[in-house]
PDB file of N, CA and C in Angstrom:
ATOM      1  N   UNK A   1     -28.691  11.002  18.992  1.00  0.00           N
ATOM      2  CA  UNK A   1     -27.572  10.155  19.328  1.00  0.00           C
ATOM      3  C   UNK A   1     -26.940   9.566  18.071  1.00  0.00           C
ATOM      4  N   UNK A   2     -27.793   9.022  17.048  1.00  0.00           N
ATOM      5  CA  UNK A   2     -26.945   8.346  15.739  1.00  0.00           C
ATOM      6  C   UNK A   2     -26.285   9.541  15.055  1.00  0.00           C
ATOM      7  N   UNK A   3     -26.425  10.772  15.149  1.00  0.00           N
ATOM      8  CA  UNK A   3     -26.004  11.980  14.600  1.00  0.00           C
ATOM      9  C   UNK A   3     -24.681  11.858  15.430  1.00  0.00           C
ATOM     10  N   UNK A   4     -24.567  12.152  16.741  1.00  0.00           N
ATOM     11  CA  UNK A   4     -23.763  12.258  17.649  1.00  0.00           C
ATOM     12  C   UNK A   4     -21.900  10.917  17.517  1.00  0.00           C
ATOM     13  N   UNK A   5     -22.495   9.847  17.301  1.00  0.00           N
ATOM     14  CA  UNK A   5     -21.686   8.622  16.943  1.00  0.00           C
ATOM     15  C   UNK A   5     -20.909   9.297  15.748  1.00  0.00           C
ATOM     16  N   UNK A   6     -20.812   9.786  14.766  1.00  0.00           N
ATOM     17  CA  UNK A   6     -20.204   9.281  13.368  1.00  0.00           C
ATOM     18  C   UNK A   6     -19.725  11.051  13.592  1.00  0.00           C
ATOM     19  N   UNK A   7     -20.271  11.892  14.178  1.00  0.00           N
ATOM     20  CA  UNK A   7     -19.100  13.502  14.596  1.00  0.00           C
ATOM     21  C   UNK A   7     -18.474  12.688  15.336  1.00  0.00           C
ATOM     22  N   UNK A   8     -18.390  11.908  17.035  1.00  0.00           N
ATOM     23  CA  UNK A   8     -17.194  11.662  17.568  1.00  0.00           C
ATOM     24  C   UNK A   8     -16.426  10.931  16.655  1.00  0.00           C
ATOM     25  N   UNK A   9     -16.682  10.025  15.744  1.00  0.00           N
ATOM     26  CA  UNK A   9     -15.930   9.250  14.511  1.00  0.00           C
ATOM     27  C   UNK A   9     -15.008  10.282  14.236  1.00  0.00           C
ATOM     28  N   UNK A  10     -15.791  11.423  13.360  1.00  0.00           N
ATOM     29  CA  UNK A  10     -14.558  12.091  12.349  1.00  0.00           C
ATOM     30  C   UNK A  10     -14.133  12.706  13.598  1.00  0.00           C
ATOM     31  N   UNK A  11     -14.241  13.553  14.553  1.00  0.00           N
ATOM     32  CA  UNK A  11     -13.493  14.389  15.426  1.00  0.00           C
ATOM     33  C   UNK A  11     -12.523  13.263  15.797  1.00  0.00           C
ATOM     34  N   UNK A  12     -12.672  12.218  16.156  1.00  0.00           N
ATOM     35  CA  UNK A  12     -10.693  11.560  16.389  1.00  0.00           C
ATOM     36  C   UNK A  12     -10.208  11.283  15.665  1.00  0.00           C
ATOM     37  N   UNK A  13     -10.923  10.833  14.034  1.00  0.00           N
ATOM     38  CA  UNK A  13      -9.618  10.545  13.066  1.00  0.00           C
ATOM     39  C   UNK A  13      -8.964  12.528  12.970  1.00  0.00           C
ATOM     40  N   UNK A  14     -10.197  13.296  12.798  1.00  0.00           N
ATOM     41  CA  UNK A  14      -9.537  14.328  12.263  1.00  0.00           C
ATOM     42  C   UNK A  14      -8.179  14.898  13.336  1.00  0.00           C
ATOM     43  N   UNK A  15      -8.596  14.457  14.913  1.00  0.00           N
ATOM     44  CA  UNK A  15      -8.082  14.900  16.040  1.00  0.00           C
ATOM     45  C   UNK A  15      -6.289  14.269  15.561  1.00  0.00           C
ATOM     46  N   UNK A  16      -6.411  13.052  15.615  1.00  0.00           N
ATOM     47  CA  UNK A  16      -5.199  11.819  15.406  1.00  0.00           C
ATOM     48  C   UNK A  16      -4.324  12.431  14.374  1.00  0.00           C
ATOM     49  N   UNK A  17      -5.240  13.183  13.259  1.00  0.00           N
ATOM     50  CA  UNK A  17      -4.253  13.549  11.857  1.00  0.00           C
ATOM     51  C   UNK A  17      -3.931  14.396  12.208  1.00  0.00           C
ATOM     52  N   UNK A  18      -4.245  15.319  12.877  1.00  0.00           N
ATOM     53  CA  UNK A  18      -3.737  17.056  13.326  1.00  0.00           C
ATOM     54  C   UNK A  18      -2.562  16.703  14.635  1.00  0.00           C
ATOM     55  N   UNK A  19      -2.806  15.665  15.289  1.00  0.00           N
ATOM     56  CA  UNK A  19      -1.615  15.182  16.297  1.00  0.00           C
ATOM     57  C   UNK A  19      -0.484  15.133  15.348  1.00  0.00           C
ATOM     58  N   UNK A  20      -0.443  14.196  14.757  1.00  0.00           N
ATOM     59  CA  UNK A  20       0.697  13.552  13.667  1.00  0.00           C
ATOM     60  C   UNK A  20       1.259  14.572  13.183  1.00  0.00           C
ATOM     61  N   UNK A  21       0.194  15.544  12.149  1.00  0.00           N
ATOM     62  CA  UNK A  21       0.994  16.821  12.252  1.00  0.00           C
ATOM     63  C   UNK A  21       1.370  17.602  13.332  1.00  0.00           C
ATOM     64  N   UNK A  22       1.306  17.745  14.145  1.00  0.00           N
ATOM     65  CA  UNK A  22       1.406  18.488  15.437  1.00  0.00           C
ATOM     66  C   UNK A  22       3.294  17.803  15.373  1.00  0.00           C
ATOM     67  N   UNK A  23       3.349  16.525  15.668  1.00  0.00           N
ATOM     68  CA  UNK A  23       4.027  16.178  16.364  1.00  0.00           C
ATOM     69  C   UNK A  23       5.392  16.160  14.765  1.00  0.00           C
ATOM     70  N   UNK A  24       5.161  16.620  13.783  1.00  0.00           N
ATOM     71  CA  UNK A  24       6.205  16.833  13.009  1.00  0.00           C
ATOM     72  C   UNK A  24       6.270  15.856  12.059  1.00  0.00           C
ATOM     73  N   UNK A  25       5.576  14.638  11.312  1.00  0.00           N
ATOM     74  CA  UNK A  25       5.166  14.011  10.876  1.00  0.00           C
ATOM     75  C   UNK A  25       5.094  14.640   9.186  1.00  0.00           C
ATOM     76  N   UNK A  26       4.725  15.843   9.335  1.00  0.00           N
ATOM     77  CA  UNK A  26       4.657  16.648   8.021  1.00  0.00           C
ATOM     78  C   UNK A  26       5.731  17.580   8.373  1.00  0.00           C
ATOM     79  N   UNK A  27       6.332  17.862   7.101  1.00  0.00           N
ATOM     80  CA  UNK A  27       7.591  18.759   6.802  1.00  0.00           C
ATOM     81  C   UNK A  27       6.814  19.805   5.513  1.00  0.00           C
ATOM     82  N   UNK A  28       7.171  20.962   5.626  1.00  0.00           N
ATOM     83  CA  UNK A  28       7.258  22.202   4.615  1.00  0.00           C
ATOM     84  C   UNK A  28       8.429  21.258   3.676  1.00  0.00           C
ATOM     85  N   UNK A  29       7.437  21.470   2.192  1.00  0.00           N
ATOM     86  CA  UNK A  29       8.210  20.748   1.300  1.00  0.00           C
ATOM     87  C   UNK A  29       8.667  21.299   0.417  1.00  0.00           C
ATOM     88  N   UNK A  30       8.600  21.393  -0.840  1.00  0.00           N
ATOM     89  CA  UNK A  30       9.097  21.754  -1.901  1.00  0.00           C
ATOM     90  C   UNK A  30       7.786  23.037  -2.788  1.00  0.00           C
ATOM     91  N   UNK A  31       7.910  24.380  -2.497  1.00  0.00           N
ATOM     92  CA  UNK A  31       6.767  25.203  -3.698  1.00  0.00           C
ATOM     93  C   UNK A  31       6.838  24.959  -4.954  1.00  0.00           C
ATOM     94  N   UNK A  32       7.575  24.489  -5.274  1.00  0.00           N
ATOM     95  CA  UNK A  32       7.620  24.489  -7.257  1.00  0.00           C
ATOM     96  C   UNK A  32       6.762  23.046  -7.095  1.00  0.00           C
ATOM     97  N   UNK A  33       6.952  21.912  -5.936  1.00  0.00           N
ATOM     98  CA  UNK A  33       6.127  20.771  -6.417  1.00  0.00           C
ATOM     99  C   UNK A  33       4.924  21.073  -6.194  1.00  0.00           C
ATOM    100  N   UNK A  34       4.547  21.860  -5.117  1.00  0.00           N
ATOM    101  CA  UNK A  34       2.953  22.221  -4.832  1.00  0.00           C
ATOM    102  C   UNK A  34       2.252  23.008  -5.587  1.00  0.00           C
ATOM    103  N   UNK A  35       3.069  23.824  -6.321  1.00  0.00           N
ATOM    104  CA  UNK A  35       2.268  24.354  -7.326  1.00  0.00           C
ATOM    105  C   UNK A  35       2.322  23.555  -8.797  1.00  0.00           C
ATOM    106  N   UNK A  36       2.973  23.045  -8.953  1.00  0.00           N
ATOM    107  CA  UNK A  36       2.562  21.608  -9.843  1.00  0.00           C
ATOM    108  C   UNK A  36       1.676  21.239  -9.102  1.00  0.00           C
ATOM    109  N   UNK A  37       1.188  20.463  -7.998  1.00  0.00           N
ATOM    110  CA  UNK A  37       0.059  19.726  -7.746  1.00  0.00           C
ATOM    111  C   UNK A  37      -1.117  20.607  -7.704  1.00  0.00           C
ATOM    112  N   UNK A  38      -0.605  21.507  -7.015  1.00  0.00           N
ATOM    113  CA  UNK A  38      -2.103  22.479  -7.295  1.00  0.00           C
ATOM    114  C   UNK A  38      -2.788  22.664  -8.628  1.00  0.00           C
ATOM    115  N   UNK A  39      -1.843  23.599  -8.835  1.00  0.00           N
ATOM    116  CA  UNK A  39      -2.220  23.585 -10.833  1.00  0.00           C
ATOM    117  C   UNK A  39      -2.534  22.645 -10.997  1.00  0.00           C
ATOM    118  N   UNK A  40      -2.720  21.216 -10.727  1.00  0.00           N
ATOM    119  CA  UNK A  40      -3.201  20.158 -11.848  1.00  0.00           C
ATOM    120  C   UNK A  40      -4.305  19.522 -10.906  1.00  0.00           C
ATOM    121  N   UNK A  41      -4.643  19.916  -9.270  1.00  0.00           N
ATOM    122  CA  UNK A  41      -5.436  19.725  -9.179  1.00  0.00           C
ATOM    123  C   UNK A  41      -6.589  20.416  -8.255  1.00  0.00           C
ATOM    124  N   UNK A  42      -6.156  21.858  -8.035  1.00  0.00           N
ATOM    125  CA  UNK A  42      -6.622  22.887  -7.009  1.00  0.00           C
ATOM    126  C   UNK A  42      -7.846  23.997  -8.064  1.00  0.00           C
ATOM    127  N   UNK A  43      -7.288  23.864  -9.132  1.00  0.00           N
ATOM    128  CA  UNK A  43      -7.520  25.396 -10.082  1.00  0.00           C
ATOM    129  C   UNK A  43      -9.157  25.053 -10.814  1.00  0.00           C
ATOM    130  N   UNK A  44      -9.691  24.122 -10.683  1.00  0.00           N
ATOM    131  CA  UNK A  44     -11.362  23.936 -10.598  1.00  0.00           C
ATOM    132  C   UNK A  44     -12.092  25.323  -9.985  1.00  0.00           C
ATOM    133  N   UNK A  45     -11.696  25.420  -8.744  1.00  0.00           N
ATOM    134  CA  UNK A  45     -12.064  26.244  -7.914  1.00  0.00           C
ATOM    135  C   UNK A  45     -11.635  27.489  -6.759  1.00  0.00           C
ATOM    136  N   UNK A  46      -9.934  27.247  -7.365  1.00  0.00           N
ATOM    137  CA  UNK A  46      -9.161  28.118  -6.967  1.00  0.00           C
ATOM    138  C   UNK A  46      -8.476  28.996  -7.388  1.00  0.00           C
ATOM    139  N   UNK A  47      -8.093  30.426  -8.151  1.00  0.00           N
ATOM    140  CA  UNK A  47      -7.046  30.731  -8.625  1.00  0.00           C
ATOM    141  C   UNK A  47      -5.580  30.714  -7.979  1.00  0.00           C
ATOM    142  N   UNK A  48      -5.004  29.765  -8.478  1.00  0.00           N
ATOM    143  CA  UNK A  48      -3.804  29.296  -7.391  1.00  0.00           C
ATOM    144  C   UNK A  48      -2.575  29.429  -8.013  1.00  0.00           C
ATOM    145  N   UNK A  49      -2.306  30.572  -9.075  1.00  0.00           N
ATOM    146  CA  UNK A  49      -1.260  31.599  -9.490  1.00  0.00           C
ATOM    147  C   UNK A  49      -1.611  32.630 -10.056  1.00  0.00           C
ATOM    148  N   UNK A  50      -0.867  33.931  -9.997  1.00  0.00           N
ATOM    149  CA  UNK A  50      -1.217  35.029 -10.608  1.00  0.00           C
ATOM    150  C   UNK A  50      -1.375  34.831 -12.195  1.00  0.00           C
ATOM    151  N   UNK A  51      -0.783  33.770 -12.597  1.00  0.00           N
ATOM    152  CA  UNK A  51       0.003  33.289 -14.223  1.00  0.00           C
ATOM    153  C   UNK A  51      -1.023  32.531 -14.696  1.00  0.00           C
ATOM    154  N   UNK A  52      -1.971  32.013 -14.010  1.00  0.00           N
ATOM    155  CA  UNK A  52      -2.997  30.728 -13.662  1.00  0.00           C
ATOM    156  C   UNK A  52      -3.704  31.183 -15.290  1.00  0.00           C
ATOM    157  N   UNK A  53      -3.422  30.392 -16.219  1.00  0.00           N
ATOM    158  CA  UNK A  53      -4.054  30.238 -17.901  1.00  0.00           C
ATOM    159  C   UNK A  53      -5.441  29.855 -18.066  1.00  0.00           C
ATOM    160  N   UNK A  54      -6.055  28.868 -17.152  1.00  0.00           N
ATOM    161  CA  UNK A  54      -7.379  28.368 -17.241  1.00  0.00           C
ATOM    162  C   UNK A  54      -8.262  29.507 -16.123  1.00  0.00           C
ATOM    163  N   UNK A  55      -9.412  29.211 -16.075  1.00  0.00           N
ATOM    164  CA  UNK A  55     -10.085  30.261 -15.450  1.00  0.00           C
ATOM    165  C   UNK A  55     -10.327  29.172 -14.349  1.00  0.00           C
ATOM    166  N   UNK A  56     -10.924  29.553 -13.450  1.00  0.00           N
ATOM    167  CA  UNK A  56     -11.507  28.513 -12.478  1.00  0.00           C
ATOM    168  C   UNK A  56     -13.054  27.952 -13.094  1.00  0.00           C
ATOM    169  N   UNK A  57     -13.727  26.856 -12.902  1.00  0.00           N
ATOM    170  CA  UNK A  57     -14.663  26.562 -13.281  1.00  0.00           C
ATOM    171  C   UNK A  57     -15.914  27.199 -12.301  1.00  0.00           C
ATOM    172  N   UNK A  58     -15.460  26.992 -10.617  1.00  0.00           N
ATOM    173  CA  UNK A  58     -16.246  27.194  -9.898  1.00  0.00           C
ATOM    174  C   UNK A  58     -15.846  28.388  -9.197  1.00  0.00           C
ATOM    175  N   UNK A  59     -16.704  29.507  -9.192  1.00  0.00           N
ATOM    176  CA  UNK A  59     -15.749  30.536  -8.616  1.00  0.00           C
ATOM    177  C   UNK A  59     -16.416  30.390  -7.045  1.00  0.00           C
ATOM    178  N   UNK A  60     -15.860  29.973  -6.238  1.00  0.00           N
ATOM    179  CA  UNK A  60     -16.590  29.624  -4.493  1.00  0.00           C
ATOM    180  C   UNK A  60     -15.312  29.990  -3.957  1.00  0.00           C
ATOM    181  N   UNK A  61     -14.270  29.676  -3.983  1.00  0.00           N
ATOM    182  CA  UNK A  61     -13.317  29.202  -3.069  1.00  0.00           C
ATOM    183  C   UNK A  61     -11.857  30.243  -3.196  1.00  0.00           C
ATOM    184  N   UNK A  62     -11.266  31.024  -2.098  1.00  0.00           N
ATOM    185  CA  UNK A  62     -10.603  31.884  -2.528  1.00  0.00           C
ATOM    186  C   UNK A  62      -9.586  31.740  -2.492  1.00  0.00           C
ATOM    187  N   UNK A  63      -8.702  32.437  -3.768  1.00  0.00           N
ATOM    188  CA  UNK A  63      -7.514  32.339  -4.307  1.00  0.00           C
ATOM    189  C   UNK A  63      -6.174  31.827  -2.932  1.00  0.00           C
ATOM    190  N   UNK A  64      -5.135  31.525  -3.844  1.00  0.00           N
ATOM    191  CA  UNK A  64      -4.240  31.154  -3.222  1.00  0.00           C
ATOM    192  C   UNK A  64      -3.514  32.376  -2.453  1.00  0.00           C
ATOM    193  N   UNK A  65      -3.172  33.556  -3.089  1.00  0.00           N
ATOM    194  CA  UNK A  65      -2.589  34.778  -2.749  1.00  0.00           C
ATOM    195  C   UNK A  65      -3.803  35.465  -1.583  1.00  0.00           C
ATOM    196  N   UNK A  66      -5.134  35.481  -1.513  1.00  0.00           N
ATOM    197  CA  UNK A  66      -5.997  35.808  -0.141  1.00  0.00           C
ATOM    198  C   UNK A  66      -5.486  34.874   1.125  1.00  0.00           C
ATOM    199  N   UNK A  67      -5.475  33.304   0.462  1.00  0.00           N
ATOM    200  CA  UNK A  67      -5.313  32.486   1.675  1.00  0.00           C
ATOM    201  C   UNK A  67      -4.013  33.129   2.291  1.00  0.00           C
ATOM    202  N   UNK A  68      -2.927  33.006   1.264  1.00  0.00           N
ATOM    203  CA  UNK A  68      -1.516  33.466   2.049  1.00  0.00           C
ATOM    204  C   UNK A  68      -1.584  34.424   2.559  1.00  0.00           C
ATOM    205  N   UNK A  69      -1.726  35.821   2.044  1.00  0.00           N
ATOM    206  CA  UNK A  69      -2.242  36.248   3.031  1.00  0.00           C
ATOM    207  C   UNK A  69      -3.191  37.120   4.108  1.00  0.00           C
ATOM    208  N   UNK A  70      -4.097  36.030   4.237  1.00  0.00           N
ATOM    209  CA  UNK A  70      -4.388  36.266   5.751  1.00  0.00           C
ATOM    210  C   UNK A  70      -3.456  36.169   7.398  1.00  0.00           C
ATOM    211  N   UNK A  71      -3.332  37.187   7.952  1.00  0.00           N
ATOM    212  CA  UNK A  71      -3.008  36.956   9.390  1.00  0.00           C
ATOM    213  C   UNK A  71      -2.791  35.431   9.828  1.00  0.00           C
ATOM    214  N   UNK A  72      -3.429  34.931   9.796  1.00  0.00           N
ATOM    215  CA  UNK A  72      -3.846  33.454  10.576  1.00  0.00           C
ATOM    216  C   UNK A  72      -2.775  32.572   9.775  1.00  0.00           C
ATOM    217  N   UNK A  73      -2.908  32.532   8.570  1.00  0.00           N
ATOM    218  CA  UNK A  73      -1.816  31.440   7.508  1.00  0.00           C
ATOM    219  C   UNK A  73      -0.774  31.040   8.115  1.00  0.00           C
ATOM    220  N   UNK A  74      -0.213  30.700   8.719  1.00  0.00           N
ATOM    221  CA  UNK A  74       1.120  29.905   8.862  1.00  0.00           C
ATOM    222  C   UNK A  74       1.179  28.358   8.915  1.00  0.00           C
ATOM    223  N   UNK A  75       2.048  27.844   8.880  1.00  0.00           N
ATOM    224  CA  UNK A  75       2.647  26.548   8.311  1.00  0.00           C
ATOM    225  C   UNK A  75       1.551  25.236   9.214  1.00  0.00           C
ATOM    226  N   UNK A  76       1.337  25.353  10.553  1.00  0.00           N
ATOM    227  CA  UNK A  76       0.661  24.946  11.203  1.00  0.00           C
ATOM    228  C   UNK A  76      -0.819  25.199  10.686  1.00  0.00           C
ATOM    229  N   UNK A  77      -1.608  26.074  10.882  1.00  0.00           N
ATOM    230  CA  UNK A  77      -2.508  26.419  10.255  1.00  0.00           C
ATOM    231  C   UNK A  77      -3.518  25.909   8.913  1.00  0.00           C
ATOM    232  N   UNK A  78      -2.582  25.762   7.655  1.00  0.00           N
ATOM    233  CA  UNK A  78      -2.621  25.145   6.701  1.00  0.00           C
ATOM    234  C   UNK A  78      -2.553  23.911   6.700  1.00  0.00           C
ATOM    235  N   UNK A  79      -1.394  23.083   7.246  1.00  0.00           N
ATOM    236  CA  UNK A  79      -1.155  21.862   7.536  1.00  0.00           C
ATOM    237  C   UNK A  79      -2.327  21.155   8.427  1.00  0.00           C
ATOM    238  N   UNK A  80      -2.983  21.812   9.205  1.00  0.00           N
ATOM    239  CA  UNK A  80      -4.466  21.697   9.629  1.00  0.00           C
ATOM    240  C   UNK A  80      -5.959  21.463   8.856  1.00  0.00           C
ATOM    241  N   UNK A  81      -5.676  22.901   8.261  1.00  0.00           N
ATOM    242  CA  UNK A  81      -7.129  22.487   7.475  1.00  0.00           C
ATOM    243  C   UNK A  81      -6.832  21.771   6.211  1.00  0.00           C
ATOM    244  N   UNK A  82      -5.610  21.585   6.016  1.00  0.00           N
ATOM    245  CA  UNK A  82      -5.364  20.209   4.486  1.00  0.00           C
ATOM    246  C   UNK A  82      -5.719  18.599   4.564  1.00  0.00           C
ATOM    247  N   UNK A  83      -5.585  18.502   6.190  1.00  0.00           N
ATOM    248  CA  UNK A  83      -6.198  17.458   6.828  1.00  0.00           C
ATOM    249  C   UNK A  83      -7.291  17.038   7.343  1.00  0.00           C
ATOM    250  N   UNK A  84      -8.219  18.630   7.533  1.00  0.00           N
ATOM    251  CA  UNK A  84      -9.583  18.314   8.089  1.00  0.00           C
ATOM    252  C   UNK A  84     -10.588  18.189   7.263  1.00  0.00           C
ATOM    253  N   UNK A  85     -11.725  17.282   7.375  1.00  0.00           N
ATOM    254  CA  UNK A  85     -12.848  17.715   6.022  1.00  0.00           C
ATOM    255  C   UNK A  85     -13.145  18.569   6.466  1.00  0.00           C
ATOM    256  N   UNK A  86     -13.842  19.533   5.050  1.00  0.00           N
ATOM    257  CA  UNK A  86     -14.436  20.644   4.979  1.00  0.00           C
ATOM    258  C   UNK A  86     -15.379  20.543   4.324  1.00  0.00           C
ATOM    259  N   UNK A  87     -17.108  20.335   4.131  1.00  0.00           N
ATOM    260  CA  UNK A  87     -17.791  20.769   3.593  1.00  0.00           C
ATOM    261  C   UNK A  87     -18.226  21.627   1.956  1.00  0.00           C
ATOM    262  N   UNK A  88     -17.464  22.301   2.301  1.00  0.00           N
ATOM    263  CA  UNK A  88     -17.400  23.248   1.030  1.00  0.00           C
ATOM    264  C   UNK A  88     -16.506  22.618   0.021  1.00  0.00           C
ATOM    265  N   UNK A  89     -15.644  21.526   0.558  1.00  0.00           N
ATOM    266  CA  UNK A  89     -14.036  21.303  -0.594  1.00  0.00           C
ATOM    267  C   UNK A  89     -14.805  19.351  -0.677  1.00  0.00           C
ATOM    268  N   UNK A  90     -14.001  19.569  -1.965  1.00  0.00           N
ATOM    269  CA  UNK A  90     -13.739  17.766  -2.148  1.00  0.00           C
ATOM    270  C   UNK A  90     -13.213  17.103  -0.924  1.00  0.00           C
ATOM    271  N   UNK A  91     -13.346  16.383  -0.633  1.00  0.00           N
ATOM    272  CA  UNK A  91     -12.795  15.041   0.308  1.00  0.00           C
ATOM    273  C   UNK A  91     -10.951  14.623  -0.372  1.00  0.00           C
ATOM    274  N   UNK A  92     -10.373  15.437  -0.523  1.00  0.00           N
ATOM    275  CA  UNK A  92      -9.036  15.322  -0.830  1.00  0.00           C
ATOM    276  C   UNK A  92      -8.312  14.573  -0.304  1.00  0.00           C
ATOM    277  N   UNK A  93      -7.413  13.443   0.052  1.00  0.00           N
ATOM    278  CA  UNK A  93      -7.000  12.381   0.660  1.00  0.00           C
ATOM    279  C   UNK A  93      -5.598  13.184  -0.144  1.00  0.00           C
ATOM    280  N   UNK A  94      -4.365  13.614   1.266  1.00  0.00           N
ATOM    281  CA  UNK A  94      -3.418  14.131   0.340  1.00  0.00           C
ATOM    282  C   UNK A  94      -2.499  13.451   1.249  1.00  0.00           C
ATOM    283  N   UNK A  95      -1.053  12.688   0.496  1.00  0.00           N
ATOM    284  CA  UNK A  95       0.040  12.509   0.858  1.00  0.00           C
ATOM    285  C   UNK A  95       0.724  13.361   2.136  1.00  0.00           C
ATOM    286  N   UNK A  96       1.722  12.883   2.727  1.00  0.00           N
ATOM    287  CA  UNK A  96       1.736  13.936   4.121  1.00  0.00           C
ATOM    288  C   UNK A  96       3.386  14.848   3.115  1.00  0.00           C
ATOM    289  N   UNK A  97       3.834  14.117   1.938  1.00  0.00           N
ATOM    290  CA  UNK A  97       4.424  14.839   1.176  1.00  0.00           C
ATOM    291  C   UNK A  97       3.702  16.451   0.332  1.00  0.00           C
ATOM    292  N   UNK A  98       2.612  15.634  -0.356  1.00  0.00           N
ATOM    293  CA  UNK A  98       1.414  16.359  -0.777  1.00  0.00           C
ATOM    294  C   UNK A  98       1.225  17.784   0.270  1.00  0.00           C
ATOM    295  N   UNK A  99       0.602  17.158   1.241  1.00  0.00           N
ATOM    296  CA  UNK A  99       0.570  18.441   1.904  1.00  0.00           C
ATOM    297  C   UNK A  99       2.034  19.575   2.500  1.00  0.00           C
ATOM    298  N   UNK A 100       2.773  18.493   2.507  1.00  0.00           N
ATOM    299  CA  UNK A 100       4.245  20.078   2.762  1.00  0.00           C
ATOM    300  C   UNK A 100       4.433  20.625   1.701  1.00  0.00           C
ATOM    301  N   UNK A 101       4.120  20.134   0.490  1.00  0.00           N
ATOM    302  CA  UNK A 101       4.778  20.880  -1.055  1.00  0.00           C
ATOM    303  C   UNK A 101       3.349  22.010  -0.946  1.00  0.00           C
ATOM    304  N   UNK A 102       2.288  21.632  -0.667  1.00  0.00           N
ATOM    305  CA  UNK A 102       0.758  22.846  -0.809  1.00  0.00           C
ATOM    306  C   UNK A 102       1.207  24.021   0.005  1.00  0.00           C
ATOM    307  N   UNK A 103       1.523  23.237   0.995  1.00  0.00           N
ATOM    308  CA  UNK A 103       1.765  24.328   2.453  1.00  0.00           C
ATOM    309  C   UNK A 103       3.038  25.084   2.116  1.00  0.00           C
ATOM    310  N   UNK A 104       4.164  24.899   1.808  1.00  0.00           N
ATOM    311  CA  UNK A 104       5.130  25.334   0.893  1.00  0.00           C
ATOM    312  C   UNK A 104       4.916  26.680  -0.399  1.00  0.00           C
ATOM    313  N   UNK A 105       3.995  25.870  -0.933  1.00  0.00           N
ATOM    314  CA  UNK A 105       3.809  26.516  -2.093  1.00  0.00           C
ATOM    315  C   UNK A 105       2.938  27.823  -1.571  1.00  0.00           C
ATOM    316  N   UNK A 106       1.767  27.635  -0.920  1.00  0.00           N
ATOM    317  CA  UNK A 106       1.089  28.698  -0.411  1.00  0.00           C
ATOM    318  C   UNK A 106       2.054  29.949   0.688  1.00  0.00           C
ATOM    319  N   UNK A 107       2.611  29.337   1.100  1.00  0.00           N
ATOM    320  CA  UNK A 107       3.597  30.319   2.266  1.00  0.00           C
ATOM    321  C   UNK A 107       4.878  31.270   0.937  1.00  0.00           C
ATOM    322  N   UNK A 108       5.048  30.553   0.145  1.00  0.00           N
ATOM    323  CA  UNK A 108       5.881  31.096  -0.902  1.00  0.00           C
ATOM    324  C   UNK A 108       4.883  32.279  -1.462  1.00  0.00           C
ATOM    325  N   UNK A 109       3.682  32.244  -1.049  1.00  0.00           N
ATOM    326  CA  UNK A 109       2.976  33.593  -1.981  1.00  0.00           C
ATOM    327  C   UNK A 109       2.822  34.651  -1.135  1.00  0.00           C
ATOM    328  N   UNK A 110       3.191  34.258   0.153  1.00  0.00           N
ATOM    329  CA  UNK A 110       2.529  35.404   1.164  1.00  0.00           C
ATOM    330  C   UNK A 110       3.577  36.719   1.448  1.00  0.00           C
ATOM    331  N   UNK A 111       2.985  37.687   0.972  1.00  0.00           N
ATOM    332  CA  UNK A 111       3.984  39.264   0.928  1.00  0.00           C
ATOM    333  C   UNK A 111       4.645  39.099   2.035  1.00  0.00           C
ATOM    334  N   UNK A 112       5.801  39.866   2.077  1.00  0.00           N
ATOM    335  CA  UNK A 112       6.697  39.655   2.963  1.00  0.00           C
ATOM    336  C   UNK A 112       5.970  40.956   3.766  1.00  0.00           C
TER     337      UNK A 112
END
């Protein structure tokens, strides 16, 4: 049961943040700003341009051009898991600007 308390915790904040986005709250923003933010704070563990000068430190986590594309990627999608914790990623606390310029920037890589 004390296990049980603090999952229903995160399942409604995470539920509440995915509403907000749901309900349009986040806008597809700007790619040239998201890849500025990325680059300065994604590329630890991501290669998150083809151009990308530093190497990644941690190689775990896959590139920006796999995420885009996969099948599944679209604007919704992303805007989802930028909001949910994940285990595997830092605890990222991102602007709801923040996240349309990522989500932006990532949809800008995906082959037509």
């Amino acid at each position: 049961m004390r296990r049980l308390v603090p999952a229903i915790a995160v399942a409604a904040v995470v539920g509440l943040a995915a509403g907000a986005y749901a309900q349009g709250s986040a806008k597809v923003g700007s790619a040239r700003a998201g890849r500025t933010f990325a680059l300065g704070t994604c590329t630890p563990c991501h290669v998150v341009s083809p151009r990308q000068v530093a190497p990644t430190r941690f190689a775990v986590a896959p590139s920006f051009q796999s995420i885009a594309d996969l099948p599944s990627t679209t604007e919704r999608s992303l805007q989802a898991f930028l909001v949910t914790p994940h285990p595997s990623m830092p605890n990222l606390v991102l602007s709801a600007d923040e996240v349309g310029n990522v989500v932006a920037y990532i949809l800008s890589l995906k082959k037509k």
